[in-house]
Every structure is written in structure tokens, then in C-alpha cells.
PDB file of N, CA and C in Angstrom:
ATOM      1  N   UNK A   1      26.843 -20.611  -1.739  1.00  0.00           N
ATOM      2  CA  UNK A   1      25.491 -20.600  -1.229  1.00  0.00           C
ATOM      3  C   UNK A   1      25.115 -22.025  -0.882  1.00  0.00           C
ATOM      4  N   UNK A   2      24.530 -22.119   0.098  1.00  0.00           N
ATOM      5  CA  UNK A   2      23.927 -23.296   0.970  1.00  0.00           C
ATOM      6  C   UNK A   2      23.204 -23.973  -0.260  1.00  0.00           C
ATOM      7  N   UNK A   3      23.052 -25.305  -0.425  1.00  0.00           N
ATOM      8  CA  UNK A   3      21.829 -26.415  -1.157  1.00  0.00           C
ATOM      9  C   UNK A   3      20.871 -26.270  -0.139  1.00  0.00           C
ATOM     10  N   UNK A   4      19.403 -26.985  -0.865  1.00  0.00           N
ATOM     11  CA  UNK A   4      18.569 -27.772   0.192  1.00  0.00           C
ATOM     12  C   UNK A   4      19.154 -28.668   0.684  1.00  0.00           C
ATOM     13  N   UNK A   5      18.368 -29.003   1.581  1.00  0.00           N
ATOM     14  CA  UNK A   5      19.061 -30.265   2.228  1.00  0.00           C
ATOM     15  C   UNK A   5      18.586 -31.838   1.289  1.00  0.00           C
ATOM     16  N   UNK A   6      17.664 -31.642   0.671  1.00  0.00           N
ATOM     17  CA  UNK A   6      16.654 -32.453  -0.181  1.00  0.00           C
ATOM     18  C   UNK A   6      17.407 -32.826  -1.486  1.00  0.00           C
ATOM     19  N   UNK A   7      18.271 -31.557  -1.598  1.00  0.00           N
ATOM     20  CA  UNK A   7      18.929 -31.714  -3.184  1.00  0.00           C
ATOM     21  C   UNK A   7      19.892 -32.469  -3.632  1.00  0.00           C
ATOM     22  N   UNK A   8      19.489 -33.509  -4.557  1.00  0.00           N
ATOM     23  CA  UNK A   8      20.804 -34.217  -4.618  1.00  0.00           C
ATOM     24  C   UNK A   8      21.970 -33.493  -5.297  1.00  0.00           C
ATOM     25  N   UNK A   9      23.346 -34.069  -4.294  1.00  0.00           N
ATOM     26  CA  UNK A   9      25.075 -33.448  -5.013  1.00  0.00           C
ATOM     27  C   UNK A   9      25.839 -34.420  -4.736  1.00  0.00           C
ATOM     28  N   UNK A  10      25.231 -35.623  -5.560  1.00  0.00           N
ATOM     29  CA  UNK A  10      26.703 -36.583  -5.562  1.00  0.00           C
ATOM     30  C   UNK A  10      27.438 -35.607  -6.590  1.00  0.00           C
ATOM     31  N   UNK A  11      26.439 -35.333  -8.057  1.00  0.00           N
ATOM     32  CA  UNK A  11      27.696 -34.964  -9.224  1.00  0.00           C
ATOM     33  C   UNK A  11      28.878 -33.793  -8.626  1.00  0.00           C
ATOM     34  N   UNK A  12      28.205 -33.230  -8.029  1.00  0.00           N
ATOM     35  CA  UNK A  12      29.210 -32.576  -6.942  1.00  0.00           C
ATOM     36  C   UNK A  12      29.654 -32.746  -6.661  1.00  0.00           C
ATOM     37  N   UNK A  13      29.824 -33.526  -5.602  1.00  0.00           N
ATOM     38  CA  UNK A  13      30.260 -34.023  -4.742  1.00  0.00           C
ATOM     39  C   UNK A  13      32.153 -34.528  -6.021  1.00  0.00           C
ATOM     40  N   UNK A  14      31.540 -35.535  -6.954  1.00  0.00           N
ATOM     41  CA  UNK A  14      32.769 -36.263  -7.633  1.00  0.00           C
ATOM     42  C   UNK A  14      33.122 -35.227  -8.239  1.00  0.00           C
ATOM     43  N   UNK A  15      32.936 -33.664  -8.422  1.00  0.00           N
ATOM     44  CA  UNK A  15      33.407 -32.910  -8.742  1.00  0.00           C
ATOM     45  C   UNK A  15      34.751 -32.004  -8.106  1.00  0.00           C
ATOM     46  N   UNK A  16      34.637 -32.285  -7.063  1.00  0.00           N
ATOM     47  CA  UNK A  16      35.635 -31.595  -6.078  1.00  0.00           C
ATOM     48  C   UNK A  16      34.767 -30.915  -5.227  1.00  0.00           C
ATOM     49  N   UNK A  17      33.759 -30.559  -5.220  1.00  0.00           N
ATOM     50  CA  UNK A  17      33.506 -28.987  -4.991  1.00  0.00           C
ATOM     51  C   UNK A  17      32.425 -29.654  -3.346  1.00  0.00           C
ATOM     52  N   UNK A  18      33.469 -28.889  -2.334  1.00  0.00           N
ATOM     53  CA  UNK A  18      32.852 -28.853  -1.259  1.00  0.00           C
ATOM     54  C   UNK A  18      30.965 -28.032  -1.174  1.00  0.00           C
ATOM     55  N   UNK A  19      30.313 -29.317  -0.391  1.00  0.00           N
ATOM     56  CA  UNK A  19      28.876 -29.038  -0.604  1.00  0.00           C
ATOM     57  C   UNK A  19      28.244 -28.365   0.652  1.00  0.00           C
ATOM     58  N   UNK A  20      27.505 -27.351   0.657  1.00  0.00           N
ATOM     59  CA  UNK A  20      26.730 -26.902   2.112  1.00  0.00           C
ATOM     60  C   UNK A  20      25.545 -26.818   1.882  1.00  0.00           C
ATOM     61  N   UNK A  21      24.721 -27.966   2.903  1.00  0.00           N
ATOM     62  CA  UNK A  21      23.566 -27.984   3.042  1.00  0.00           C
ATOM     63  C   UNK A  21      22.959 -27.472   4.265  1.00  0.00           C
ATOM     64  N   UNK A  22      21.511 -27.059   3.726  1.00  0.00           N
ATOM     65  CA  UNK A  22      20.703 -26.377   4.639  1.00  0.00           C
ATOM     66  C   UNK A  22      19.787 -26.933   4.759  1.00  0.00           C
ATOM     67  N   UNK A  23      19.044 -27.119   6.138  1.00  0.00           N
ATOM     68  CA  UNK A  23      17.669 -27.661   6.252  1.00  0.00           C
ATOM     69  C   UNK A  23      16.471 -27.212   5.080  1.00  0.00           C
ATOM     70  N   UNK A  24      16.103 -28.030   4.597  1.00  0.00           N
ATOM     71  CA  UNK A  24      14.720 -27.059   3.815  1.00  0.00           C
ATOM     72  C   UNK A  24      13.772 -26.093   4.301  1.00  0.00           C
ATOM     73  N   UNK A  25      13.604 -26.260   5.769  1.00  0.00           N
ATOM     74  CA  UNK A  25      12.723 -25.085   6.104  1.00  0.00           C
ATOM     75  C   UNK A  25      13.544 -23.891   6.281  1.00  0.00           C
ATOM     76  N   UNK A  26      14.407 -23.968   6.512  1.00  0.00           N
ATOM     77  CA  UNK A  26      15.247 -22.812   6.475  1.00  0.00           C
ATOM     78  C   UNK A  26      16.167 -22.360   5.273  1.00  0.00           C
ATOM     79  N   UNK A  27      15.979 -23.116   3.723  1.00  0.00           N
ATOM     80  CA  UNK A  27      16.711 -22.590   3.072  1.00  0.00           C
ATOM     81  C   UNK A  27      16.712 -21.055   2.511  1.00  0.00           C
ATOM     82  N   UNK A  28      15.122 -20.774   2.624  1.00  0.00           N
ATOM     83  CA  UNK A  28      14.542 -19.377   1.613  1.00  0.00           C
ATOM     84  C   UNK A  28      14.689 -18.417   3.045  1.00  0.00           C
ATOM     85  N   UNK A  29      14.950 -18.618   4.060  1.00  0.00           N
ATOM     86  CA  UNK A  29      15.594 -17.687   5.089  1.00  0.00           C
ATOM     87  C   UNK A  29      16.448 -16.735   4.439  1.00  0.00           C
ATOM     88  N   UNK A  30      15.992 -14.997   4.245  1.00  0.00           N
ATOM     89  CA  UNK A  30      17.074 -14.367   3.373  1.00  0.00           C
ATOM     90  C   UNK A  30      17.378 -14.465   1.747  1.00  0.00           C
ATOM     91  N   UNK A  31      16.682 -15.446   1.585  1.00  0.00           N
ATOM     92  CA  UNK A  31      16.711 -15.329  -0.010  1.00  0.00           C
ATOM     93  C   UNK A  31      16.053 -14.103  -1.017  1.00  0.00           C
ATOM     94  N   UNK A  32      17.338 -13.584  -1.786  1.00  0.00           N
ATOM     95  CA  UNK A  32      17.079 -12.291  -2.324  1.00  0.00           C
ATOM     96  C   UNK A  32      17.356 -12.533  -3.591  1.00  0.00           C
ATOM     97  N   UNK A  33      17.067 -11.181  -4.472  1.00  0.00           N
ATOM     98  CA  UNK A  33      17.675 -11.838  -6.230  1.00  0.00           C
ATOM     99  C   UNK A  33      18.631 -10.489  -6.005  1.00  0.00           C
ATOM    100  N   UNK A  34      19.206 -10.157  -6.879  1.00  0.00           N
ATOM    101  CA  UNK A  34      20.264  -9.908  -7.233  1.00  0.00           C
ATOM    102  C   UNK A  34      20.602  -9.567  -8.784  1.00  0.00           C
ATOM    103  N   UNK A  35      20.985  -8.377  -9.394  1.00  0.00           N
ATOM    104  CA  UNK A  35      21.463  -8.105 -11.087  1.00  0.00           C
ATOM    105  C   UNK A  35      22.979  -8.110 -11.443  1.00  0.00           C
ATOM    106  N   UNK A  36      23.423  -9.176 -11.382  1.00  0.00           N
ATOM    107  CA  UNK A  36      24.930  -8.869 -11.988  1.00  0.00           C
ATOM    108  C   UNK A  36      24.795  -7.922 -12.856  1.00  0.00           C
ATOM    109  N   UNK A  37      26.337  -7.547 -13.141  1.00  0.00           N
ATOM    110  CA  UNK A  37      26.997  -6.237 -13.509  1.00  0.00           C
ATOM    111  C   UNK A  37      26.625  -6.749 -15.254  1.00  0.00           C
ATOM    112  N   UNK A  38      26.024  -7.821 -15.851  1.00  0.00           N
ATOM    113  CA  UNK A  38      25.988  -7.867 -17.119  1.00  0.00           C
ATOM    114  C   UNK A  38      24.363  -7.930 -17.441  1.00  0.00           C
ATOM    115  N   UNK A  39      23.269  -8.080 -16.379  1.00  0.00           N
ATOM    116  CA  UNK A  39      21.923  -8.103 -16.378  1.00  0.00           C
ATOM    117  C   UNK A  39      21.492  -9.231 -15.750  1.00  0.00           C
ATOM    118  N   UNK A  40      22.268 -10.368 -15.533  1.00  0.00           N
ATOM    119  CA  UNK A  40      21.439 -11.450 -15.011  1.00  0.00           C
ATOM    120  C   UNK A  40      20.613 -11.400 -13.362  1.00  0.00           C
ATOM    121  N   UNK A  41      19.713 -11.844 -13.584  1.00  0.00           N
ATOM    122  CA  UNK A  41      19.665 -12.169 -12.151  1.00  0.00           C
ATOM    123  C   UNK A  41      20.088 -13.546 -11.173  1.00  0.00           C
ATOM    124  N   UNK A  42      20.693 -13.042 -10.278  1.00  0.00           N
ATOM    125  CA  UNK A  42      20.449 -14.814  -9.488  1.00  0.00           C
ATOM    126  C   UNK A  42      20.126 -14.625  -7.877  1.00  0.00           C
ATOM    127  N   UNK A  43      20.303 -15.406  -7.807  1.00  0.00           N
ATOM    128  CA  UNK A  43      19.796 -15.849  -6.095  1.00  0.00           C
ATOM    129  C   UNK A  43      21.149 -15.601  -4.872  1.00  0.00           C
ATOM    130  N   UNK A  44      20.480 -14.560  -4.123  1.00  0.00           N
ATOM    131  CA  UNK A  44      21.680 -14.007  -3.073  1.00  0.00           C
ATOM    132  C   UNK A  44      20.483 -14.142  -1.862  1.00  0.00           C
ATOM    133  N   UNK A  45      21.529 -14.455  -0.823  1.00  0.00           N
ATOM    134  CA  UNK A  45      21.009 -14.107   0.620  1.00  0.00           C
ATOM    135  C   UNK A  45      21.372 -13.182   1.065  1.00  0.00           C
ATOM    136  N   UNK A  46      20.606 -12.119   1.855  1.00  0.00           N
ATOM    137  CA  UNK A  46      20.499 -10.882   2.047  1.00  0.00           C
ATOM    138  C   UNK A  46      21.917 -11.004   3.132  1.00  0.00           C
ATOM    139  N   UNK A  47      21.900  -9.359   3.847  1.00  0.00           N
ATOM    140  CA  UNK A  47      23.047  -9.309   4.438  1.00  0.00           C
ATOM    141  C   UNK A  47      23.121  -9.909   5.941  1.00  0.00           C
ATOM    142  N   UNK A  48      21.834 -10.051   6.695  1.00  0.00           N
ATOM    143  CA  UNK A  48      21.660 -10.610   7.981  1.00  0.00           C
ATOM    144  C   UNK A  48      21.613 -12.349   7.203  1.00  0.00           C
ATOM    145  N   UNK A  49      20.876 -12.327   6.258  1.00  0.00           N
ATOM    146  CA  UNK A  49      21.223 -14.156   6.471  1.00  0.00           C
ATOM    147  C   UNK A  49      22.665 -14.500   6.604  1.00  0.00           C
ATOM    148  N   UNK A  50      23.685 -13.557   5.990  1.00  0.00           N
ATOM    149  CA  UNK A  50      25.352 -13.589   5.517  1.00  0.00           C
ATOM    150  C   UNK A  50      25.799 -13.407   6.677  1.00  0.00           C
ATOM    151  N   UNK A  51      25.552 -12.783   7.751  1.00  0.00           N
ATOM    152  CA  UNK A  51      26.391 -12.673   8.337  1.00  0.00           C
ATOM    153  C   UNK A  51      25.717 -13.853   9.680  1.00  0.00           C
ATOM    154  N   UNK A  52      24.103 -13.984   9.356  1.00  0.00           N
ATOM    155  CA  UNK A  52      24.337 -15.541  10.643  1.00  0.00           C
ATOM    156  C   UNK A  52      25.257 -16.906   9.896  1.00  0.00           C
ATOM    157  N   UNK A  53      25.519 -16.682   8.465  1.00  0.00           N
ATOM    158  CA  UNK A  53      25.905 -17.826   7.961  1.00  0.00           C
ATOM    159  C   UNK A  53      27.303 -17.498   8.357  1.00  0.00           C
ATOM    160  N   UNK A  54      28.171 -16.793   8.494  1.00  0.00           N
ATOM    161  CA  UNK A  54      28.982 -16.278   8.809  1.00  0.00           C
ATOM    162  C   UNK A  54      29.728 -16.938  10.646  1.00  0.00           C
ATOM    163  N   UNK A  55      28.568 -17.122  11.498  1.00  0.00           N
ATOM    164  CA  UNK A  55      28.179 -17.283  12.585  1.00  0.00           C
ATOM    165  C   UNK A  55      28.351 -18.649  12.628  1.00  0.00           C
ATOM    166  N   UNK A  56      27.497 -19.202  12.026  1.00  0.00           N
ATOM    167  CA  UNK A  56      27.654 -20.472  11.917  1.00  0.00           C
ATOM    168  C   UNK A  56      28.848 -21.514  11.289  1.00  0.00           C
ATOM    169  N   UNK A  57      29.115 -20.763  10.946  1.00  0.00           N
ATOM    170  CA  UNK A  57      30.668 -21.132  10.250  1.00  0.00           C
ATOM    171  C   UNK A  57      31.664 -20.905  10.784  1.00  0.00           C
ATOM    172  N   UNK A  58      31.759 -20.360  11.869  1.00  0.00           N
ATOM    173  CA  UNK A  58      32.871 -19.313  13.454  1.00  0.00           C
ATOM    174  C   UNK A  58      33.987 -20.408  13.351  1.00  0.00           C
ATOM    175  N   UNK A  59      33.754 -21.499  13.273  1.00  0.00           N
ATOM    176  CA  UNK A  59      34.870 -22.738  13.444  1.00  0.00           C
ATOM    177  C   UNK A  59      36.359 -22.647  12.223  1.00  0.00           C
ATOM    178  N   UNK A  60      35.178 -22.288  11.167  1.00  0.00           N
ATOM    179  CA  UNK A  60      36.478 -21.782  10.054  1.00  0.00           C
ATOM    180  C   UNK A  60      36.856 -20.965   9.786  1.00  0.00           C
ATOM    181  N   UNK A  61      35.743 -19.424   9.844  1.00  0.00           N
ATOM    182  CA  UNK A  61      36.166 -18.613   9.667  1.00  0.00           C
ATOM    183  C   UNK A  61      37.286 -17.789  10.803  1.00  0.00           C
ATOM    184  N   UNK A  62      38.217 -16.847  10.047  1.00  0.00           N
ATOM    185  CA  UNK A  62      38.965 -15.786  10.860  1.00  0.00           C
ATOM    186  C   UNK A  62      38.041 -14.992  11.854  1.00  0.00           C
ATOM    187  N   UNK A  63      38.527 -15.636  13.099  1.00  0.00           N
ATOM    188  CA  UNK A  63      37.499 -14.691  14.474  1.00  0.00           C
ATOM    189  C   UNK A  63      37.621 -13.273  13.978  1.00  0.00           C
ATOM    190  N   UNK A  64      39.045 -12.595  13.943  1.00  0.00           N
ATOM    191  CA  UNK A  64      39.328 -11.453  13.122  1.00  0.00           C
ATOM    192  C   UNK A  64      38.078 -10.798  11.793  1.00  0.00           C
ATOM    193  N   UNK A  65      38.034 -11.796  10.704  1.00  0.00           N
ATOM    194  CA  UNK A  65      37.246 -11.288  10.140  1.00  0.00           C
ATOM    195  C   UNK A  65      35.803 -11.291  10.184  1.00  0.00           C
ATOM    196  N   UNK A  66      35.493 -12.221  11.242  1.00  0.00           N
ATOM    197  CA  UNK A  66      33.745 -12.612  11.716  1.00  0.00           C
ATOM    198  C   UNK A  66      33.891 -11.225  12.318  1.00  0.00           C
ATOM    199  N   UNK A  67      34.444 -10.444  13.032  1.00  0.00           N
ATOM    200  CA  UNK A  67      34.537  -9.295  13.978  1.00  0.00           C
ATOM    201  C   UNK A  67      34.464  -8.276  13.106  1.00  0.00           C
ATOM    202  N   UNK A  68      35.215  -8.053  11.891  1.00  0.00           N
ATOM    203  CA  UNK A  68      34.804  -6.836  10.915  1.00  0.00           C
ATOM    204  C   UNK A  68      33.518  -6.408  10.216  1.00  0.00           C
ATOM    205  N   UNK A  69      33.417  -8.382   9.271  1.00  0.00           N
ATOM    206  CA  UNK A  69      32.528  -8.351   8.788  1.00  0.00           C
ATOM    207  C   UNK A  69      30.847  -8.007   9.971  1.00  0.00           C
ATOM    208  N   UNK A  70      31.187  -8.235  11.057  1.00  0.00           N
ATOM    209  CA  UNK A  70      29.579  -7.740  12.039  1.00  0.00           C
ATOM    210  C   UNK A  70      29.940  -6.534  12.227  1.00  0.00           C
ATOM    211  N   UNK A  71      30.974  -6.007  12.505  1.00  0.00           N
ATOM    212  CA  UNK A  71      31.292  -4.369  12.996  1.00  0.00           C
ATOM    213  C   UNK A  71      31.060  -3.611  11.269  1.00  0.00           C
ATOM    214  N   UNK A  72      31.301  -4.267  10.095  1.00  0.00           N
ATOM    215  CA  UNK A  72      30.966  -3.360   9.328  1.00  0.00           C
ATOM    216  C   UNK A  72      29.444  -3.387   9.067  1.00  0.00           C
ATOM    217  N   UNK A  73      28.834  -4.471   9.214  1.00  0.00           N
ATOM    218  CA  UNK A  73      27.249  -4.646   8.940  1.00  0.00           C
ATOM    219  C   UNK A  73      26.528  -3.548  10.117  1.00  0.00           C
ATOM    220  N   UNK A  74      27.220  -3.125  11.297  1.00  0.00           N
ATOM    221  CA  UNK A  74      26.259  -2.836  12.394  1.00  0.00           C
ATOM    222  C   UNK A  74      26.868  -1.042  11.909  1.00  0.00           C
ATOM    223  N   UNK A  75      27.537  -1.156  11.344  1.00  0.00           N
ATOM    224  CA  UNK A  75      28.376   0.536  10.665  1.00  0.00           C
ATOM    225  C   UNK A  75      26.900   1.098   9.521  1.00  0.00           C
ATOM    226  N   UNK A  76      26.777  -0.175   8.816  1.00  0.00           N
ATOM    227  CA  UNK A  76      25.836   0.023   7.753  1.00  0.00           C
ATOM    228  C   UNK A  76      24.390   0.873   7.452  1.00  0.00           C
ATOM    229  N   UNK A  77      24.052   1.416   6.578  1.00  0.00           N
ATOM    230  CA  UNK A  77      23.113   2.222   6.586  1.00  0.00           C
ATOM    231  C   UNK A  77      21.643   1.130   5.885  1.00  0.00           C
ATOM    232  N   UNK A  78      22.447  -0.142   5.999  1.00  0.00           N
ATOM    233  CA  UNK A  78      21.170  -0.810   6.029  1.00  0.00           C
ATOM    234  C   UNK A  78      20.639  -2.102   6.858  1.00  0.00           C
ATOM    235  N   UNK A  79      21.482  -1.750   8.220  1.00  0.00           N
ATOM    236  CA  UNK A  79      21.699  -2.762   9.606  1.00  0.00           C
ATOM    237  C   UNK A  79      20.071  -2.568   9.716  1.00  0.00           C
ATOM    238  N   UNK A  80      19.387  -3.912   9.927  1.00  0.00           N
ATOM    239  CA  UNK A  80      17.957  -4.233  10.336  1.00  0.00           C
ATOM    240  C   UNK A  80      18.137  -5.195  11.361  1.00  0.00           C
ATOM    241  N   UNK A  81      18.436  -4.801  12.547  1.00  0.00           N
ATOM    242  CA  UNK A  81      18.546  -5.463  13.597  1.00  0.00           C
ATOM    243  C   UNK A  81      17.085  -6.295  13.948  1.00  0.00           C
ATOM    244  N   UNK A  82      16.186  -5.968  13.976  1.00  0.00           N
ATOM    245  CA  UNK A  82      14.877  -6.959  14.239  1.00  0.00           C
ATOM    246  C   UNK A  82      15.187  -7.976  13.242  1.00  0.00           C
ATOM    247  N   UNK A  83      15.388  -7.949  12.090  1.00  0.00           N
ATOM    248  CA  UNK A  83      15.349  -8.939  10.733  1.00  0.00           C
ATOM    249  C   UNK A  83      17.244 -10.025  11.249  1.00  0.00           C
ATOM    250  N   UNK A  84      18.015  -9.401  11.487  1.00  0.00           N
ATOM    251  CA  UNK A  84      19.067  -9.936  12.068  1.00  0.00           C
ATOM    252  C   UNK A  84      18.612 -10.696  13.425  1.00  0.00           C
ATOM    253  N   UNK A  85      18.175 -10.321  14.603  1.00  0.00           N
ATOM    254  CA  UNK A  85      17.869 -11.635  15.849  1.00  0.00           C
ATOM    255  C   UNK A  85      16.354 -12.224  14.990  1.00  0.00           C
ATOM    256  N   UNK A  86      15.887 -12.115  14.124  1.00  0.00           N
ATOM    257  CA  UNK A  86      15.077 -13.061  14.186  1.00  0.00           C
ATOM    258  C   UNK A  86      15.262 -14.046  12.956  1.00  0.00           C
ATOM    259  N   UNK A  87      16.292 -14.143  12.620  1.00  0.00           N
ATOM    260  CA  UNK A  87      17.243 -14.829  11.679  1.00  0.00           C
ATOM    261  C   UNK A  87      18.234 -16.066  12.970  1.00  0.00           C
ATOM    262  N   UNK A  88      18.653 -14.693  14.244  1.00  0.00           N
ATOM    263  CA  UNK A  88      19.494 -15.893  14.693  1.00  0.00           C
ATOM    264  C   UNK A  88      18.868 -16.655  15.632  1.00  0.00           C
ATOM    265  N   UNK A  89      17.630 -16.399  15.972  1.00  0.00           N
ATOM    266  CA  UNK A  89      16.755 -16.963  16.870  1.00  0.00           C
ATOM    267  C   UNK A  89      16.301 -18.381  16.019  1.00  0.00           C
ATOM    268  N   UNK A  90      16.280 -18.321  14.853  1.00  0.00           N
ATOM    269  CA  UNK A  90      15.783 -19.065  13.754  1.00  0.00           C
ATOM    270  C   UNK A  90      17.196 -20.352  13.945  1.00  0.00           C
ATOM    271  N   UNK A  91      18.289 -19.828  13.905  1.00  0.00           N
ATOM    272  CA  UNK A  91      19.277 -20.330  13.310  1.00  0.00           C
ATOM    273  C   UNK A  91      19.863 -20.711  15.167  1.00  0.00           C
ATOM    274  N   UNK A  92      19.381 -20.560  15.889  1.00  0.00           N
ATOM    275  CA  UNK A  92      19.687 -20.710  16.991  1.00  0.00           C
ATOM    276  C   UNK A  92      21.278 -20.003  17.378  1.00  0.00           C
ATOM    277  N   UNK A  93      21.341 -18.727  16.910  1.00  0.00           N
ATOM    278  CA  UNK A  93      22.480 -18.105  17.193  1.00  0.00           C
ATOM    279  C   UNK A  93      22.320 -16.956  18.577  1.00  0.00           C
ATOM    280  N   UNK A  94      21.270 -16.739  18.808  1.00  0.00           N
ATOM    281  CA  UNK A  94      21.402 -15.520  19.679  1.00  0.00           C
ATOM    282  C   UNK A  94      22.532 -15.638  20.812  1.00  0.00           C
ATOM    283  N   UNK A  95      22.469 -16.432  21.473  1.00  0.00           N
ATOM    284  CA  UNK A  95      23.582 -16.326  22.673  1.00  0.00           C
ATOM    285  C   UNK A  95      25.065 -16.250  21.932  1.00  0.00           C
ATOM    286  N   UNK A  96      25.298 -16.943  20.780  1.00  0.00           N
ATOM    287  CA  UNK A  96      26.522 -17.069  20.020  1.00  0.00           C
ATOM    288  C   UNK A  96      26.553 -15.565  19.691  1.00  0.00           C
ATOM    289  N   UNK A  97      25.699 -14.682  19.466  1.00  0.00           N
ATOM    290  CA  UNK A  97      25.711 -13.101  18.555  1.00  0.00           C
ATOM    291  C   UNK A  97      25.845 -12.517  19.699  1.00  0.00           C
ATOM    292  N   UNK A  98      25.047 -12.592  21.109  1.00  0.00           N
ATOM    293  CA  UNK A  98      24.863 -11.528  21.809  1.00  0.00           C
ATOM    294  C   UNK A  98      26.508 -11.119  22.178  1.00  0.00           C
ATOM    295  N   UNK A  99      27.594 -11.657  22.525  1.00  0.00           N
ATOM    296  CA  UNK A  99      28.728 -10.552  23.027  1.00  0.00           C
ATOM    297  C   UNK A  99      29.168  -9.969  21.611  1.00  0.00           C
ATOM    298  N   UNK A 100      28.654  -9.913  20.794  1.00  0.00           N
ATOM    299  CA  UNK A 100      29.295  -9.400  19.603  1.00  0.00           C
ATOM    300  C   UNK A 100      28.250  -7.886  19.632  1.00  0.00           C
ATOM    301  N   UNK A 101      26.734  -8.627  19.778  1.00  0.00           N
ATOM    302  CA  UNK A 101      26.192  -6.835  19.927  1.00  0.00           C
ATOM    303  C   UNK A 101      26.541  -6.480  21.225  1.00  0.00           C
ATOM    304  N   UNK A 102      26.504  -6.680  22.348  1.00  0.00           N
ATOM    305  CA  UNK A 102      27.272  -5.966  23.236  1.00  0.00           C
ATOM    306  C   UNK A 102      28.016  -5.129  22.712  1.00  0.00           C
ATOM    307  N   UNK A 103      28.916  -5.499  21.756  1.00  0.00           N
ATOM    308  CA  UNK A 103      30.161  -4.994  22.126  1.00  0.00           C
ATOM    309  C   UNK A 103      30.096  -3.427  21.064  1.00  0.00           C
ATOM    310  N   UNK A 104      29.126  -3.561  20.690  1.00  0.00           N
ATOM    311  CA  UNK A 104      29.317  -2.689  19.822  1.00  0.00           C
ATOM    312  C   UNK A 104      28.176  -1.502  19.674  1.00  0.00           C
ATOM    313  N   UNK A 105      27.170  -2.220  20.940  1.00  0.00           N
ATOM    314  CA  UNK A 105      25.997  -1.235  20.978  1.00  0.00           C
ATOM    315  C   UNK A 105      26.141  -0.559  22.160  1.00  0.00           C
ATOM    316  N   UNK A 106      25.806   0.679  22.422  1.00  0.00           N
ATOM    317  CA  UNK A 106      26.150   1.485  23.736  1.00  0.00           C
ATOM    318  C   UNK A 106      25.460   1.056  24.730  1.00  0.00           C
ATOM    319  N   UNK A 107      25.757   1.094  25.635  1.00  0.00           N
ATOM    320  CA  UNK A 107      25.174   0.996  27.326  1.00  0.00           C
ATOM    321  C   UNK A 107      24.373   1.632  27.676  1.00  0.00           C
TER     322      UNK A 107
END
């Protein structure tokens, strides 16, 4: 999960552990809680923030699996397409998303 952008991670940083920051106005974009399987709660981003983060990440991730993971979200019985473009409008993804809904929404 993304940091603020505000937050300090040197100790991180000398930890090994690769850091991803997010602008602050856009960090609570999608921010959801969540009950692990033992009771806790923590902090998850919903499934449209996941898959623009997903988007935004196209450079590393498997084109292959950027293509499942949106073909299984748009399969889903809880695809919120208004809440998805106005996530990538946010995130400045729409032209990057649109041949992907093309491709998968009918004519």
C-alpha cells in the first residue's frame, strides 16, 4: 500500500523495503477497512483504487496480468464503473484505461 507523500521512510527505506508514495490529496482515494481472517481490522483500497494502481504501475506489471486482473474486475458482481473513471480521471488514467474498456464492453 502506497505512503503519504508527507510521511517520513528513511527507517524504511535502510530497511530494504521498497517505498510507494502517494500525493496526499489523493492518498484516502479508495481507502477501505477490511477484517482479517483473525478479527483485525486494517486499511485496504477498494477494488477500482487496485486496479488504477494497477494502471499506474503498467511499466512493471505483466501486460498479461494487468489484462486479467481488469477482465476479472469488469466479470465482477461488484464492477462500479462510475466509481472506477472517476478514480482514473483523478489519477489521470482515462485515455491509458479507455482501450482496455473498449475491449471488453459491447458496441
Amino acid at each position: 500500500r502506497p505512503l503519504p507523500q508527507s510521511s517520513g521512510t528513511a527507517r524504511l527505506k535502510n530497511e530494504d523495503i521498497t517505498v510507494r508514495k502517494v500525493a496526499d490529496n489523493r492518498f484516502a482515494i479508495g481507502l477501505a477497512s477490511a477484517i482479517t481472517m483473525f478479527g483485525h481490522t486494517v486499511r485496504v483500497y477498494d477494488l477500482e483504487r487496485t486496479i488504477c494502481d494497477l494502471f499506474r504501475s503498467r511499466s512493471t506489471v505483466d501486460p498479461q496480468d494487468l489484462q486479467s486482473a481488469f477482465q476479472n474486475y469488469m466479470r465482477s458482481a461488484h464492477t462500479d464503473l462510475v466509481k472506477l473513471m472517476n478514480y482514473a480521471h483523478e489519477f489521470r488514467l482515462v485515455n491509458v484505461m479507455r482501450p482496455y474498456l473498449e475491449a471488453v464492453m459491447p458496441a
